[in-house]
C-alpha atoms as a PDB file:
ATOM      1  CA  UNK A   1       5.476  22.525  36.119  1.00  0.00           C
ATOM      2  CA  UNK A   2       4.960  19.197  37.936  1.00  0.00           C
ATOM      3  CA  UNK A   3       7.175  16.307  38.461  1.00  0.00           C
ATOM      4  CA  UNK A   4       7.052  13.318  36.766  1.00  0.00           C
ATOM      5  CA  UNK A   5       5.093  10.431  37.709  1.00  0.00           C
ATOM      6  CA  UNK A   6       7.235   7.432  37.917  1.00  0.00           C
ATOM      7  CA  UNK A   7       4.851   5.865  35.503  1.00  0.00           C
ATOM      8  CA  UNK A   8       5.675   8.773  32.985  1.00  0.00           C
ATOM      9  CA  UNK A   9       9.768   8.103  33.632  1.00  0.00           C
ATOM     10  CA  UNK A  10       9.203   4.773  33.153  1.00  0.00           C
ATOM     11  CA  UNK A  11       7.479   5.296  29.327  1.00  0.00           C
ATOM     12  CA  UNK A  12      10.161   8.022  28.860  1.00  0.00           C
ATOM     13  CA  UNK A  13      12.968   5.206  29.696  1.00  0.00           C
ATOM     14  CA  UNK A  14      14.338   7.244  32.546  1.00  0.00           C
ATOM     15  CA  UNK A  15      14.830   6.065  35.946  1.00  0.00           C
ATOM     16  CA  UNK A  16      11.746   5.162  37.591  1.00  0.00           C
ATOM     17  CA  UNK A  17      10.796   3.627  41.321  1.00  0.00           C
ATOM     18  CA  UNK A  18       9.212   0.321  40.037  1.00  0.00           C
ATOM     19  CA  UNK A  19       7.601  -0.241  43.645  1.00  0.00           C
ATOM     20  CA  UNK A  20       5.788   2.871  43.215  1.00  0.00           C
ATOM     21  CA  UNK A  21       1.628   2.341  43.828  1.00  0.00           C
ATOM     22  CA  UNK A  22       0.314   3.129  40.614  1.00  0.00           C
ATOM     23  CA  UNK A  23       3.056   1.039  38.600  1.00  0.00           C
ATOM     24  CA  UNK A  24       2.359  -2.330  41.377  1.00  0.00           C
ATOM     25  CA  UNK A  25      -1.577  -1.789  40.649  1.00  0.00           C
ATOM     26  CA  UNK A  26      -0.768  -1.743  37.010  1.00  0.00           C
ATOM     27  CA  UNK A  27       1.047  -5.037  37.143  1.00  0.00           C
ATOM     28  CA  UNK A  28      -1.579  -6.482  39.861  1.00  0.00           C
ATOM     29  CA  UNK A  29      -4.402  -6.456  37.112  1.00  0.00           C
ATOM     30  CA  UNK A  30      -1.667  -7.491  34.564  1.00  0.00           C
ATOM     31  CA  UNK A  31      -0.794 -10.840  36.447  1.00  0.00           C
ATOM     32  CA  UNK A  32      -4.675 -11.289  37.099  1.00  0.00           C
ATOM     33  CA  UNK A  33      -5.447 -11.017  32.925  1.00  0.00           C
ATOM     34  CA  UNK A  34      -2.238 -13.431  32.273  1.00  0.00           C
ATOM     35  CA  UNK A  35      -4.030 -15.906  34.915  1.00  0.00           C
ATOM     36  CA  UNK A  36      -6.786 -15.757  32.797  1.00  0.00           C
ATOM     37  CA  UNK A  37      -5.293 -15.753  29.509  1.00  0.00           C
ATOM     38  CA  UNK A  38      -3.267 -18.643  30.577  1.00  0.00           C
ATOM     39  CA  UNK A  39      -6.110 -20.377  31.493  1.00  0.00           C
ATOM     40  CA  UNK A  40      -8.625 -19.652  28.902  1.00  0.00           C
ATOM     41  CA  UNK A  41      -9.654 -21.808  26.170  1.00  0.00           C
ATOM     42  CA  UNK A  42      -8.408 -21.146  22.350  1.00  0.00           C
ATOM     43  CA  UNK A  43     -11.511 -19.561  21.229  1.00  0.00           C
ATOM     44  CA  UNK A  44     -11.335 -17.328  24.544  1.00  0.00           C
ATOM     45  CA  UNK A  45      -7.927 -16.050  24.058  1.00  0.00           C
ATOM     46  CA  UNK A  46      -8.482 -13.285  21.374  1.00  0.00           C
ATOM     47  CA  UNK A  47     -10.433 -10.968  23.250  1.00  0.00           C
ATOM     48  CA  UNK A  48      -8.400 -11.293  26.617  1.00  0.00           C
ATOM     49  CA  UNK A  49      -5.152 -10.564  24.632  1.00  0.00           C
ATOM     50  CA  UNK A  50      -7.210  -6.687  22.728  1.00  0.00           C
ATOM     51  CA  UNK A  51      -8.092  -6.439  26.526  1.00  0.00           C
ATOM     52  CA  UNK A  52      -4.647  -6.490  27.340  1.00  0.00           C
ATOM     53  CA  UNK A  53      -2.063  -5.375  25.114  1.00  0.00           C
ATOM     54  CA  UNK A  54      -1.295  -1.964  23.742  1.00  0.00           C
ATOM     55  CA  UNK A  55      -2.484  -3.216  20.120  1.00  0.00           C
ATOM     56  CA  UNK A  56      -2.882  -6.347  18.807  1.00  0.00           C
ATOM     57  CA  UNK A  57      -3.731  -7.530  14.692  1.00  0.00           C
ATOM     58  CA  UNK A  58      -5.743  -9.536  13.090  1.00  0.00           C
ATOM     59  CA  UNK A  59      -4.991 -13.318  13.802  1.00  0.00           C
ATOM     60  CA  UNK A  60      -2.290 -13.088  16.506  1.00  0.00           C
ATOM     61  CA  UNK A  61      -1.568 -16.656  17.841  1.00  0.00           C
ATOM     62  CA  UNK A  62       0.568 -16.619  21.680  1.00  0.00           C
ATOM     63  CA  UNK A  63       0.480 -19.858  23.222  1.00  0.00           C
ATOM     64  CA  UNK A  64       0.405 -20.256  26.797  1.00  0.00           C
ATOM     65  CA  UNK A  65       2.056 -19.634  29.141  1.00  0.00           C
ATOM     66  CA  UNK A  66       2.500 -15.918  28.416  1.00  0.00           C
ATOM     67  CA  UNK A  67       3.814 -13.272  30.835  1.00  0.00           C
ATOM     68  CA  UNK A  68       4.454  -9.832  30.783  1.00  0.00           C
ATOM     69  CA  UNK A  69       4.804  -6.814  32.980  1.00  0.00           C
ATOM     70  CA  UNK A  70       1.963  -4.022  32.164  1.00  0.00           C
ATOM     71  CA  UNK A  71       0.839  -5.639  28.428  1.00  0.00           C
ATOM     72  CA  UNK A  72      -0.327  -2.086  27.100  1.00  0.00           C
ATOM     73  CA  UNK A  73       3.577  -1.516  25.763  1.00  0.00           C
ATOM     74  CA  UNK A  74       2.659  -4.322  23.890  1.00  0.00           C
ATOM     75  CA  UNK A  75       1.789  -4.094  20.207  1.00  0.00           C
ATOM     76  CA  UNK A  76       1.744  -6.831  17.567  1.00  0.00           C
ATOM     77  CA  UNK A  77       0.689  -6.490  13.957  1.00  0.00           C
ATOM     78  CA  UNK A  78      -0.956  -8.762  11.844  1.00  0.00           C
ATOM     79  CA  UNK A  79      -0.119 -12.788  11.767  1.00  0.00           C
ATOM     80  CA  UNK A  80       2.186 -12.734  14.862  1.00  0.00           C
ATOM     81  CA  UNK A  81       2.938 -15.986  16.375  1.00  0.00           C
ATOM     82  CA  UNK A  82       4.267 -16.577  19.997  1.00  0.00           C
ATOM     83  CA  UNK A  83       5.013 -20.088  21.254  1.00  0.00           C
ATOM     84  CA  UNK A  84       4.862 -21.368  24.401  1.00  0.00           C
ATOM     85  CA  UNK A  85       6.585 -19.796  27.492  1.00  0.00           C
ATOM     86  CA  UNK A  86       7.205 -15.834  25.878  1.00  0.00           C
ATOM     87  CA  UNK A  87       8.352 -13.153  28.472  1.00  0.00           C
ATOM     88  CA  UNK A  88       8.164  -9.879  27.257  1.00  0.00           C
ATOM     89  CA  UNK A  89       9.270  -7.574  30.358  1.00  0.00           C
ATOM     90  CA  UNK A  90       7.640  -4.259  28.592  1.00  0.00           C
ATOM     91  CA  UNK A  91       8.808  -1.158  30.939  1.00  0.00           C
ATOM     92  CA  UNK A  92       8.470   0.087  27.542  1.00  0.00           C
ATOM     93  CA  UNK A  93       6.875  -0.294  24.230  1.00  0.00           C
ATOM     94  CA  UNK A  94       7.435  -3.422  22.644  1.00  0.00           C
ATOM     95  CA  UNK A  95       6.610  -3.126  19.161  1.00  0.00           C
ATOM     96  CA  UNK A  96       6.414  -6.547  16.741  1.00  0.00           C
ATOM     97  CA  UNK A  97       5.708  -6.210  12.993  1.00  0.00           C
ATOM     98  CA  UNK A  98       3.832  -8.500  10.649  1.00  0.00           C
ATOM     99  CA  UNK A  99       3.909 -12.211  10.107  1.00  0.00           C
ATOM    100  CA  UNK A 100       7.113 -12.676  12.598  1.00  0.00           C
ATOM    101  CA  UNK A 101       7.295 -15.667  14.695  1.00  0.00           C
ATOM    102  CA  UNK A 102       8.507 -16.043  17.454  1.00  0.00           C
ATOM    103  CA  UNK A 103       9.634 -19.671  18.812  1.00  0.00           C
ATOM    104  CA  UNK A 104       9.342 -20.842  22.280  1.00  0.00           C
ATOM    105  CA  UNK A 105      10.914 -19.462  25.660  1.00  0.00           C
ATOM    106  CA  UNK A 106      12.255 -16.538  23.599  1.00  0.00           C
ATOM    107  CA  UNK A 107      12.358 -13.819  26.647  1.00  0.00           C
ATOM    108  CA  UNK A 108      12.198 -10.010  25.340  1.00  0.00           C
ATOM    109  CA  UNK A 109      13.924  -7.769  27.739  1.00  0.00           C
ATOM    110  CA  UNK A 110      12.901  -3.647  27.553  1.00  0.00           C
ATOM    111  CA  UNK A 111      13.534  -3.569  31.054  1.00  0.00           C
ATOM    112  CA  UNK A 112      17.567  -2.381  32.625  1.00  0.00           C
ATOM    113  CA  UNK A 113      19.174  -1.886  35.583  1.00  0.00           C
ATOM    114  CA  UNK A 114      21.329   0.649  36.920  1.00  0.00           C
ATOM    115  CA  UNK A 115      24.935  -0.498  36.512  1.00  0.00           C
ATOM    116  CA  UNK A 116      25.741   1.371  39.369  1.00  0.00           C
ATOM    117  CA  UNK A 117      24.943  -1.025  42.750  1.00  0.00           C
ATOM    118  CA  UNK A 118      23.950   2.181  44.843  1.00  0.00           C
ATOM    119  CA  UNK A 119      21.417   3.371  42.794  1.00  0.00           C
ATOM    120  CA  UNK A 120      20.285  -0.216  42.265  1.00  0.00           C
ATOM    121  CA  UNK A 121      19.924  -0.345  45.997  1.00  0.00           C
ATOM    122  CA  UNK A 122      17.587   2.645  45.937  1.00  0.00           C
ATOM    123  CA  UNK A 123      15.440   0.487  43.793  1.00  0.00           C
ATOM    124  CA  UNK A 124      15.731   2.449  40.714  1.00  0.00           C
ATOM    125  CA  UNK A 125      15.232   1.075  37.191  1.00  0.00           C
ATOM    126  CA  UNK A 126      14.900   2.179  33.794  1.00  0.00           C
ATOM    127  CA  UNK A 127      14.578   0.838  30.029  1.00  0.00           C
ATOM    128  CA  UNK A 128      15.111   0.984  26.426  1.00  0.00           C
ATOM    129  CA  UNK A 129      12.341   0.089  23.982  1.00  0.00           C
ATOM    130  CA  UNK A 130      12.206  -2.708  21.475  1.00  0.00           C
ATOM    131  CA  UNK A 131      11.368  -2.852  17.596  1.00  0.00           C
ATOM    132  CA  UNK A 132      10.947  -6.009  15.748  1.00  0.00           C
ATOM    133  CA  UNK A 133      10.215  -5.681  12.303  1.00  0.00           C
ATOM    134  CA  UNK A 134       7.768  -7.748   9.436  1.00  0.00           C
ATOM    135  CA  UNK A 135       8.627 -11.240   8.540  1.00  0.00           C
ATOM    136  CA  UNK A 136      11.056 -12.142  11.709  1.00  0.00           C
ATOM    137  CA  UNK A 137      11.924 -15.684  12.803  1.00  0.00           C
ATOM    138  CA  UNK A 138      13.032 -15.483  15.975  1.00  0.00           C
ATOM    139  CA  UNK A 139      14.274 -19.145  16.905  1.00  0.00           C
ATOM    140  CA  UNK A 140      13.004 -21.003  20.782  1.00  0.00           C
ATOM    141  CA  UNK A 141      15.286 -19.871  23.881  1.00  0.00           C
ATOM    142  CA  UNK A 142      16.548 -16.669  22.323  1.00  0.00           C
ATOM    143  CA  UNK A 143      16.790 -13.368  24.298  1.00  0.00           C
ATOM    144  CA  UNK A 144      16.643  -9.566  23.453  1.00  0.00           C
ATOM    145  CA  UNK A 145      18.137  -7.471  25.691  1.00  0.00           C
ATOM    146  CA  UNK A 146      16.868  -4.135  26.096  1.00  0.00           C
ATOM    147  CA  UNK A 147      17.146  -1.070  23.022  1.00  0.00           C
ATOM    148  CA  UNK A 148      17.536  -3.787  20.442  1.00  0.00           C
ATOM    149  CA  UNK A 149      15.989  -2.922  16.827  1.00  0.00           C
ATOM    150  CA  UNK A 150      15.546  -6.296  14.366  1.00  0.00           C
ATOM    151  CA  UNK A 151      15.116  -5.373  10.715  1.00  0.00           C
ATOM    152  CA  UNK A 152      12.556  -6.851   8.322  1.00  0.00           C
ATOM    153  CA  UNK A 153      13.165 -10.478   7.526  1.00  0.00           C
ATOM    154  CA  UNK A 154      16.004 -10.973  10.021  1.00  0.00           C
ATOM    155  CA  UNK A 155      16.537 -14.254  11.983  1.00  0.00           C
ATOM    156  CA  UNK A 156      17.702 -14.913  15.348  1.00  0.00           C
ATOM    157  CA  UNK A 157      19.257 -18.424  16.228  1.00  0.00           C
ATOM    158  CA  UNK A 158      17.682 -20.574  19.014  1.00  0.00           C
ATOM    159  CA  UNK A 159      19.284 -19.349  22.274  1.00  0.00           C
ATOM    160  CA  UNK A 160      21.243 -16.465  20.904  1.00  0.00           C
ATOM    161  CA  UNK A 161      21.518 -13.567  22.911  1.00  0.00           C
ATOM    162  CA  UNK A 162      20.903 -10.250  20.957  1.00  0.00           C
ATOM    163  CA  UNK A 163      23.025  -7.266  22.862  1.00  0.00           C
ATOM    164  CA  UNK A 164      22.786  -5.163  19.278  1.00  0.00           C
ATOM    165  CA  UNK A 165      20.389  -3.826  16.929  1.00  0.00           C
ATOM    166  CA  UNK A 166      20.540  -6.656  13.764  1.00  0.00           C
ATOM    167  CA  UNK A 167      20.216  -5.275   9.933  1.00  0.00           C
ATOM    168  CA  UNK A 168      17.356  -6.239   7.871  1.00  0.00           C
ATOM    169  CA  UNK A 169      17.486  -9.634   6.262  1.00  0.00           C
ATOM    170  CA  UNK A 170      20.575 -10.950   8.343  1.00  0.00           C
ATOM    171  CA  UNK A 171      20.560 -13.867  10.174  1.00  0.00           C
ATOM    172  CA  UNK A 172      22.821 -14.116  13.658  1.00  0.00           C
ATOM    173  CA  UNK A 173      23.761 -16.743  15.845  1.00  0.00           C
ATOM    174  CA  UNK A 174      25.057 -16.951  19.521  1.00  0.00           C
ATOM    175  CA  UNK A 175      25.829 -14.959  22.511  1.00  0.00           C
ATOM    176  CA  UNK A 176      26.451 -12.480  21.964  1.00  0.00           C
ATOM    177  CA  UNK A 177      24.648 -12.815  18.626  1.00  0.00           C
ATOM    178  CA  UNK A 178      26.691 -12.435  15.692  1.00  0.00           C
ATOM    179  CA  UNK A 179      25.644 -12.157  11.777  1.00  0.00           C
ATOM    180  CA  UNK A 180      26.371 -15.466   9.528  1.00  0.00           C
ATOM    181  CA  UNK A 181      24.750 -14.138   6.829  1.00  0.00           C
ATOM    182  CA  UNK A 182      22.849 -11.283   5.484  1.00  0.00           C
ATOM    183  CA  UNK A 183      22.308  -7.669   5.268  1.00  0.00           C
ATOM    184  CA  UNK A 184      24.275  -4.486   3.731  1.00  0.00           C
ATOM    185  CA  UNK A 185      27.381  -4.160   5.571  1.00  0.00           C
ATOM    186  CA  UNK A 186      27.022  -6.878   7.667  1.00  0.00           C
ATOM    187  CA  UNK A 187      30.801  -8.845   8.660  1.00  0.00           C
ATOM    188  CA  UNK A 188      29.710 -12.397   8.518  1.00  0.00           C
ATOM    189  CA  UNK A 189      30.674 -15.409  11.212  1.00  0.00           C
ATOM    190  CA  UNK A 190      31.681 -19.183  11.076  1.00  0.00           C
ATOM    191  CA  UNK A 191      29.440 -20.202  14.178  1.00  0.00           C
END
């Protein structure tokens, strides 16, 4: 049986060499479609984002400036909306359902880093996939750090950091992100 490619551990969420050839080719022509994309006028725009994401629906809206690492993690359903300045670091699949929107600046985080500063230094990474679901607001600034699951209808708060999965229909503020309000059992906050 052969090893790996780092490419494959990388997918699996397994430690991966992110220098490796393959992986900086794949985010060579990545940068070179967001210069594009970035660049491109509105009517433009549709096709360069099915040429580079995983998947994308019917009348998806991002806004430049987008970036992201390899774009075919990437998949967006219908009626997504991205504002200006979105980072979505997708080591691994990014998945966004229907009709969410997403404010500006909000960074989306699949990729991690060894805790461990010796492994770090042998320039190891790895990363946890992210699921947002149908119907999301996610407000401007906010980040998702990596492994993070957002039910259906759920809101984020502008600038909130989310460090844990958030139950449909909740809403949570702050960092770390905490519920207000919302879904079954969750233990709602005074911001």
């Amino acid at each position: 049986m052969s090893a790996l490619t780092e490419k494959q551990k990388m997918l699996a969420g397994d430690l991966y060499f992110a220098l490796d050839s393959e992986l900086t080719t794949e985010r060579t022509r990545c940068e070179t479609a967001l210069v594009n994309y970035n660049v491109a006028i509105p009517e433009a725009r549709e096709q360069l984002l099915e040429q580079l994401l995983g998947s994308v629906g019917k009348q998806v809206v991002i806004r430049p400036t987008f970036a992201c690492d390899y774009g075919y993690n990437i998949h967006l359903d219908d009626y997504v909306f991205l504002n200006f300045n979105c980072v979505l670091l997708d080591v691994c699949p990014i998945h966004i359902g229907a009709r969410t929107q997403i404010g500006p600046a909000v960074q989306i985080y699949t990729a991690d880093h060894p805790r461990d500063p010796s492994i770090r230094h042998q320039g190891l990474e790895s990363g946890k996939p992210i699921r947002i679901g149908a119907d999301v607001w996610i407000g401007g600034g906010a980040i998702l750090l990596p492994g993070v699951t957002i039910g259906d209808g759920a809101v984020i708060g502008a600038g909130s950091v989310v460090t844990r999965s958030v139950a449909p229909g909740t809403t949570v503020v702050g960092n770390p992100a905490k519920p207000i309000s919302g879904g079954p059992g969750s233990k709602a906050v005074t911001p």
